[in-house]
Protein backbone atom coordinates (compact mmCIF):
# COMPACT_ATOMS: atom_id res chain seq x y z
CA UNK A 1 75.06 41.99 81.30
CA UNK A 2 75.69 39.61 78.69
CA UNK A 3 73.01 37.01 77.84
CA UNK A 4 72.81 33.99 75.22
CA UNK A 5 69.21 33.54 73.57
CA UNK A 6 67.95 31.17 70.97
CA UNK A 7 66.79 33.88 67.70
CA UNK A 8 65.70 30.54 65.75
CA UNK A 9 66.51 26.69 66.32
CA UNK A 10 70.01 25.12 66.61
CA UNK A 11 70.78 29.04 66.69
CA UNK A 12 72.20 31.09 69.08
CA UNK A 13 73.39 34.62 69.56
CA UNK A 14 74.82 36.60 72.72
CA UNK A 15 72.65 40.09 73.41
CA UNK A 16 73.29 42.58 75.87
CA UNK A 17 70.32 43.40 78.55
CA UNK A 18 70.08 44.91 82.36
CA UNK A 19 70.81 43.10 85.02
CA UNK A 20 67.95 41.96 87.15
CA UNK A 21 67.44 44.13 89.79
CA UNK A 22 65.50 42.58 93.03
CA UNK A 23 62.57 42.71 94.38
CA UNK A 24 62.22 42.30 98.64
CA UNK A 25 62.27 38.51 98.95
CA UNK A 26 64.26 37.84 96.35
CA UNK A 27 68.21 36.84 95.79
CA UNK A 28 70.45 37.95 93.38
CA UNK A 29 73.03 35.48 91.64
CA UNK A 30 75.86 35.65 89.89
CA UNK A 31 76.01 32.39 87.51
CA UNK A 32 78.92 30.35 87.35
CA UNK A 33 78.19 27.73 86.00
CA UNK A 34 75.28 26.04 83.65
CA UNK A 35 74.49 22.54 81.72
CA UNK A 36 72.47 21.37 79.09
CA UNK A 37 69.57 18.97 79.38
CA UNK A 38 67.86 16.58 77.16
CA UNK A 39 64.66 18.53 77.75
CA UNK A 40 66.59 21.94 76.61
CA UNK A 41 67.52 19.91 73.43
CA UNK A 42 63.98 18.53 72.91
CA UNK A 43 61.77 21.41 73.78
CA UNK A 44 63.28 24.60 71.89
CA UNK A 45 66.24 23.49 70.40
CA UNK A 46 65.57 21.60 67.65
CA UNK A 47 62.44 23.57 67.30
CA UNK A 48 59.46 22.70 68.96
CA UNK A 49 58.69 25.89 70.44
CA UNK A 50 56.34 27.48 67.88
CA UNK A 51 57.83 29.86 64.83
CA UNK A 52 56.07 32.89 67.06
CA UNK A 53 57.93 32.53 70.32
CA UNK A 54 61.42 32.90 68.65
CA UNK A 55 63.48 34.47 69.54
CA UNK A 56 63.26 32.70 73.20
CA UNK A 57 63.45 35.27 76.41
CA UNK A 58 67.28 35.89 77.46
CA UNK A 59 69.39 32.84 79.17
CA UNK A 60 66.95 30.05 77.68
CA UNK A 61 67.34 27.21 77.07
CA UNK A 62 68.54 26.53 79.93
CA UNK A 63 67.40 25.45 83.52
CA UNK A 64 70.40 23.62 85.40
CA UNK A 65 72.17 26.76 86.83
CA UNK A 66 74.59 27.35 89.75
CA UNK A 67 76.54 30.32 90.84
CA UNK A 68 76.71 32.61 93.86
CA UNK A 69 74.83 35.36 95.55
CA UNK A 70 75.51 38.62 95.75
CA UNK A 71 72.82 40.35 96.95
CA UNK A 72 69.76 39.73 99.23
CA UNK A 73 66.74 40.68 100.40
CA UNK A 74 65.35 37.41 102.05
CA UNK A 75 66.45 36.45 105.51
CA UNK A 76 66.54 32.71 104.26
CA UNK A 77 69.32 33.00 101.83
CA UNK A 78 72.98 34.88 102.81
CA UNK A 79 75.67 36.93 100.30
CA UNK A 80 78.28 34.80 99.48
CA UNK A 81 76.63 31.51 99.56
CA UNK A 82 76.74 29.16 96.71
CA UNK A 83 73.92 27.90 95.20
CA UNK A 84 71.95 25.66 92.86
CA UNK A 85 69.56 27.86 91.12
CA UNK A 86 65.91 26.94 89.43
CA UNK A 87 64.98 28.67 86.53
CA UNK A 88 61.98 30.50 86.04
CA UNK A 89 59.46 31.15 82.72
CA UNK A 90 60.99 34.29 81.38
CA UNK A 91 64.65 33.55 82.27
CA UNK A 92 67.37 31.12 82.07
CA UNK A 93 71.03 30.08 83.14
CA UNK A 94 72.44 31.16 79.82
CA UNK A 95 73.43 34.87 81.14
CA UNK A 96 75.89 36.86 83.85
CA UNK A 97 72.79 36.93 86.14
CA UNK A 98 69.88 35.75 87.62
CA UNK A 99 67.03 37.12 90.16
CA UNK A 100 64.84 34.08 92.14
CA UNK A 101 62.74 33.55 95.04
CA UNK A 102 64.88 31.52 98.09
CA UNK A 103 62.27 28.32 97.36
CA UNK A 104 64.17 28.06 94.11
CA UNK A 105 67.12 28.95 95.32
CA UNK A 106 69.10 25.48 97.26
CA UNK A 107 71.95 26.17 98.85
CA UNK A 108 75.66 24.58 98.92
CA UNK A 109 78.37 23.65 101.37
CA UNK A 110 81.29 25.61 100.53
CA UNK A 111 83.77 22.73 100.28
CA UNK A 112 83.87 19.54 98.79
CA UNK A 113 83.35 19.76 95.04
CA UNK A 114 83.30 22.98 92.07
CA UNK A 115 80.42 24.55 91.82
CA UNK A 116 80.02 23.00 88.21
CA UNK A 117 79.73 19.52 90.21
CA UNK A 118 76.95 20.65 92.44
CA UNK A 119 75.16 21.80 89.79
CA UNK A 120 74.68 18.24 88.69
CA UNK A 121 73.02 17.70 91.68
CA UNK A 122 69.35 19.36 90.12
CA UNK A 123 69.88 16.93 87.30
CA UNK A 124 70.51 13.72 89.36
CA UNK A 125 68.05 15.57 92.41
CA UNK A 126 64.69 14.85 89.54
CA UNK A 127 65.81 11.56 88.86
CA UNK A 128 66.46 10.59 92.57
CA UNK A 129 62.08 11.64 92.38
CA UNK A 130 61.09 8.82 90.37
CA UNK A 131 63.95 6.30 91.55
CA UNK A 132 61.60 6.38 94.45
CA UNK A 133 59.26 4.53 92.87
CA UNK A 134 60.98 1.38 93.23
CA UNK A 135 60.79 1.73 96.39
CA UNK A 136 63.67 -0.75 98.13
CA UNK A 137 65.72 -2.23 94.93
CA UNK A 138 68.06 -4.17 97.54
CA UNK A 139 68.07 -7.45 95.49
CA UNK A 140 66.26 -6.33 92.82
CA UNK A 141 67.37 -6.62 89.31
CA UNK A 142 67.04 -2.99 87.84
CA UNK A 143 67.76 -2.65 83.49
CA UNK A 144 67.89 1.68 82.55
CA UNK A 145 67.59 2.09 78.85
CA UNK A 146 69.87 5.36 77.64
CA UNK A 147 72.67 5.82 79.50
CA UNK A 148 72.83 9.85 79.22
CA UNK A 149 72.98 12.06 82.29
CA UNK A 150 69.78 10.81 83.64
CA UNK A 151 70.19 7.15 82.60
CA UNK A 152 73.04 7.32 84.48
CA UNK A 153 71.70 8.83 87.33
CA UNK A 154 69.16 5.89 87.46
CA UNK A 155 72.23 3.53 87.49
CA UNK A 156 73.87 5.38 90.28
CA UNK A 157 71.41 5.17 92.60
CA UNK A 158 70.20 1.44 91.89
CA UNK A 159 73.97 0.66 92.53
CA UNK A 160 74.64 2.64 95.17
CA UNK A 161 70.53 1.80 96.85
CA UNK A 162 71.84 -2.22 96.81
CA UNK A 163 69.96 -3.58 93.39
CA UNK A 164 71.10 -7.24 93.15
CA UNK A 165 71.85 -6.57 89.02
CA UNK A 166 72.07 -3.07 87.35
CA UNK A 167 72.39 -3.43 83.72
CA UNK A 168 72.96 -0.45 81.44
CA UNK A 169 71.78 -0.32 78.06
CA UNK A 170 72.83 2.01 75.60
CA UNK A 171 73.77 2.03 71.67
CA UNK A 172 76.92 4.61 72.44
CA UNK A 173 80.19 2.49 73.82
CA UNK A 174 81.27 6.02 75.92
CA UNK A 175 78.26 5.76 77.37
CA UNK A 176 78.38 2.05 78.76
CA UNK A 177 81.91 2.80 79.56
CA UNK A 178 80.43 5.50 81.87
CA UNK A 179 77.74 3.22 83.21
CA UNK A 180 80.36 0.64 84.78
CA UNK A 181 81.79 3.69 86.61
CA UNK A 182 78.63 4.84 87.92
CA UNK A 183 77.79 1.40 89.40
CA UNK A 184 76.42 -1.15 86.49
CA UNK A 185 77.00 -4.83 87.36
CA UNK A 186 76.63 -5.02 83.39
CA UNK A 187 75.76 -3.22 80.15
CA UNK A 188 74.36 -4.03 76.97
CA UNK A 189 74.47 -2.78 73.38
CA UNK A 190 71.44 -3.81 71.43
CA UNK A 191 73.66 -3.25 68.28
CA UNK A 192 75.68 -5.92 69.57
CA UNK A 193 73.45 -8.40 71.14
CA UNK A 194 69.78 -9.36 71.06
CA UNK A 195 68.57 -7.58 73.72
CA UNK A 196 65.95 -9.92 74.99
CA UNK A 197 67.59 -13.33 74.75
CA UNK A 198 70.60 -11.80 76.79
CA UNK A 199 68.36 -10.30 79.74
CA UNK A 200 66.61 -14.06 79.64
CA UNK A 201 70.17 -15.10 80.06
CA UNK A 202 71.22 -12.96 82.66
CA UNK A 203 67.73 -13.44 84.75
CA UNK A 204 67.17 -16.79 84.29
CA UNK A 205 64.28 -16.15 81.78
CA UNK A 206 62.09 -14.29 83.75
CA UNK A 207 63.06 -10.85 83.14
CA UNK A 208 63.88 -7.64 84.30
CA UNK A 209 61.89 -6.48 87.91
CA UNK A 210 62.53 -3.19 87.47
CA UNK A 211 63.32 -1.28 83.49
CA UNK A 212 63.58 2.04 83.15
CA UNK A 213 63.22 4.15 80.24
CA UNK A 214 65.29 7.43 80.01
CA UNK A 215 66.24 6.48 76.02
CA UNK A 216 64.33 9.58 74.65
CA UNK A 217 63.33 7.01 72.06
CA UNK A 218 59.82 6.63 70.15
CA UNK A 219 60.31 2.54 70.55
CA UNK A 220 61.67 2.96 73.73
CA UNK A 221 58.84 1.88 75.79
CA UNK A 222 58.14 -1.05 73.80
CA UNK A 223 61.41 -2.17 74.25
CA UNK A 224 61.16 -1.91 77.62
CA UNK A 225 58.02 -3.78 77.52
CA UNK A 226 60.05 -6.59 76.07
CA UNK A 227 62.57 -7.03 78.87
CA UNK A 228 60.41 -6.60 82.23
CA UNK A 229 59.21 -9.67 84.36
CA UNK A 230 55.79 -10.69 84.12
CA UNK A 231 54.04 -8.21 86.88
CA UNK A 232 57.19 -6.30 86.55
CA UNK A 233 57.26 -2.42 86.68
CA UNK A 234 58.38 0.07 84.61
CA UNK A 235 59.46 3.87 85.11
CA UNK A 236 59.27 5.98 82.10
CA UNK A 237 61.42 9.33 82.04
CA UNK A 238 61.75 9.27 78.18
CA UNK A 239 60.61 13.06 76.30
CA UNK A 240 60.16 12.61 73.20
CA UNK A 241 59.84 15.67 72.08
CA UNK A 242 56.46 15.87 69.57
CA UNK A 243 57.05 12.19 68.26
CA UNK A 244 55.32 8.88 68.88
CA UNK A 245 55.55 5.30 67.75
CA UNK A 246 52.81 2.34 67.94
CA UNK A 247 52.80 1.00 71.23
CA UNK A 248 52.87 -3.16 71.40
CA UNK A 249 49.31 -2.88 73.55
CA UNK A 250 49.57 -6.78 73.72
CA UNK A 251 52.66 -7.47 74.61
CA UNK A 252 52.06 -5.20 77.43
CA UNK A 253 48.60 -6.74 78.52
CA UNK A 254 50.50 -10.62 78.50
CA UNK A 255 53.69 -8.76 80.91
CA UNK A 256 50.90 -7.25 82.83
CA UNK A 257 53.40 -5.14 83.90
CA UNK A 258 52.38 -1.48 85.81
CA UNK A 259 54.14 1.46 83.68
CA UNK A 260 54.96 4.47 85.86
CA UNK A 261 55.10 8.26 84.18
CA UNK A 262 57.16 10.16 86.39
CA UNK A 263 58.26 14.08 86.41
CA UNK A 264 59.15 15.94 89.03
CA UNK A 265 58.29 19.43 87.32
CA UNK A 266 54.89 18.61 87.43
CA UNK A 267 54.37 18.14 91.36
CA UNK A 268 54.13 20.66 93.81
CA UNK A 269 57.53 20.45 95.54
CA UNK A 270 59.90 20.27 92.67
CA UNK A 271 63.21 20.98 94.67
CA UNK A 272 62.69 18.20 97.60
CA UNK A 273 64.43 15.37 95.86
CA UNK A 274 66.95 17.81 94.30
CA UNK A 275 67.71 19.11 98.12
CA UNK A 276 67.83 15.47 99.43
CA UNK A 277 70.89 14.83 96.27
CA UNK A 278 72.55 17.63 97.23
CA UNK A 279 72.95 15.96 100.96
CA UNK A 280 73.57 13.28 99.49
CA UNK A 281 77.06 14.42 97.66
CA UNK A 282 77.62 16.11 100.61
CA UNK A 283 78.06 12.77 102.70
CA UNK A 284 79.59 11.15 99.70
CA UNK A 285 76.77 8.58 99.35
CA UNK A 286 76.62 9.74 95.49
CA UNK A 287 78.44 11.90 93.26
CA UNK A 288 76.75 13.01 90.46
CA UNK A 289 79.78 15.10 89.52
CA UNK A 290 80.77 12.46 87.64
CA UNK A 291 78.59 12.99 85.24
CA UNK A 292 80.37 15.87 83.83
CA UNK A 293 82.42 15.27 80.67
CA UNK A 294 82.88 18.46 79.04
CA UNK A 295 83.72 21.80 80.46
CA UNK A 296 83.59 24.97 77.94
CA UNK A 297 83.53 28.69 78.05
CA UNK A 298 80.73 31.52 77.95
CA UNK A 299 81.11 32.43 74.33
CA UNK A 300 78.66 32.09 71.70
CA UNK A 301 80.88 29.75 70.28
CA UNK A 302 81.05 27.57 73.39
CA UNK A 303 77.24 27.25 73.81
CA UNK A 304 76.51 26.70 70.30
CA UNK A 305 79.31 24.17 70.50
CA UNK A 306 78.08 22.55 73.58
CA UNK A 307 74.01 22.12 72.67
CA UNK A 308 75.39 20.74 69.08
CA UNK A 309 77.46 18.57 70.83
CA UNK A 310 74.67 17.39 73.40
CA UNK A 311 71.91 17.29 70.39
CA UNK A 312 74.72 15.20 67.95
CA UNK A 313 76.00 12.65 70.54
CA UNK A 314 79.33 13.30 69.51
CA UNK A 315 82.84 13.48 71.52
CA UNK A 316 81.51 10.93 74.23
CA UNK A 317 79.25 13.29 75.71
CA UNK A 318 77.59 12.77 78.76
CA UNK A 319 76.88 16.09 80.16
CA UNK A 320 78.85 19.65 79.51
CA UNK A 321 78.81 22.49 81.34
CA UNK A 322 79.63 26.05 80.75
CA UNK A 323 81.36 28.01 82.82
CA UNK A 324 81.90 31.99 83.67
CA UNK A 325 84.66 33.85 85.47
């Protein structure tokens, strides 16, 4: 089968290897479709991954994967249903096919949405995690720094969960554009404005009750710092990938406001929140589908295309997936 693999970073090239062949309780699946993350871009593409691990193991990087099975040999998981599709340490979504256990392997209705949509439902499905830790927003007044796939995911549900104010911020005009769609009573461009004086305005001077930071900038949490209510709370799902800035320790201590780190990955029922999203497109309480603003092919070309595109910013990207016949 054809796989892509990263041989160095920002570099990719297509190799041929077997196809996985499965083990009894396992699932076979053919990919359809795949997406880049911010975490794919931070962790191996630009380079952080060590000189030694190059080139990376067949399909990575890449974890946001959704496709079909066609073979079985778990009673929990049928042939022919579609999936969303975890990835594990020695593969990812960036080849023809994939072998997982069912607990990393959700499945899909068969209607209502592409299979490229439903795969946005593992990206939105880790954000709806730490959304939870604002417990009932109804009222609240919610700011999300970065507007990006998970930024926006952020907005969704504080819009769609009944926050009084959702304000996205974000330095990229397509990407403000996108958070009025998604639900944002307002956004903000800190090029634009001063970011502080106009959340002042817009609260009545006391601040922000909820922030979040999903910028995936060095000063992102200080700026976050700056715009909560005294007491407020912030959630922090920012990688930075290797770098760090000076953190504003006082201006913290005078907000005394409680700063959340949240990842999924790192508890021990990862796919929960992403099963609950998936339910929740299926109702049509959310649709992370919307996230999707590119669509390109399974060629070298295309992937190289679409993780430059993703690492650069450019073309209004939000989130792109790739897709295979």
């Amino acid at each position: 089968m054809k796989a892509a693999r990263l041989t160095s970073p920002q570099t990719f090239e297509m190799v041929d290897i077997d196809t996985p062949t499965i083990a009894d309780g396992e699932v076979l699946i053919k990919v359809q479709a795949s997406s880049v993350c911010g975490s794919d871009i931070h962790g191996s593409y630009h380079g952080m991954a060590k000189e030694e691990d190059y080139p990376l193991p067949p399909g990575r990087p890449c974890h946001e994967i959704g496709g079909v099975v066609v073979e079985s040999k778990t009673d929990e998981i049928n042939v022919g249903q579609r999936v969303v599709v975890l990835a594990g340490p020695t593969f990812g979504g960036l080849q023809e096919y994939v072998a997982q256990t069912p607990d990393k392997v959700l499945p899909v209705p068969d209607e209502g949405g592409s299979i490229e949509e439903w795969v946005m439902c593992q990206h939105s499905g880790t954000v709806l995690y730490s959304a939870g830790y604002w417990n009932n927003p109804a009222g609240k007044t919610i700011g999300v720094l970065g507007q990006g796939g998970i930024g926006l995911s952020f907005t969704m549900l504080a819009a769609a969960q009944g926050a009084e104010q959702v304000i996205g911020i974000d330095l990229v005009e397509a990407r403000l554009n996108k958070s009025t769609e998604m639900g944002a009573s307002a956004t903000l461009n800190p090029d634009d404005v001063n970011l502080v004086e106009a959340i002042n305005d817009m609260t009545d001077g006391q601040g922000l009750d909820y922030v979040i930071d999903a910028s995936g900038a060095a000063e992102g949490l200080n700026t976050v710092v700056s715009i909560v209510k005294r007491h407020g709370t912030i959630i922090n799902f920012s990688l930075l990938g290797g770098r760090s800035a000076e953190f504003n320790h006082s201006a913290w201590m005078r907000k005394a406001a409680t700063i959340i780190p949240t990842q999924v990955a790192g508890t021990d029922r990862p796919t929960d929140t992403i099963r609950q999203m998936i339910r929740m497109k299926e109702v049509g309480y959310v649709d992370p589908g919307k996230l999707i603003s590119h669509k390109v092919g399974f060629g070298v070309e295309d992937i190289q295309g679409a993780y430059d595109m993703y690492s650069d910013h450019s073309d209004g990207v939000i989130k792109v997936v790739m897709k295979q016949d």
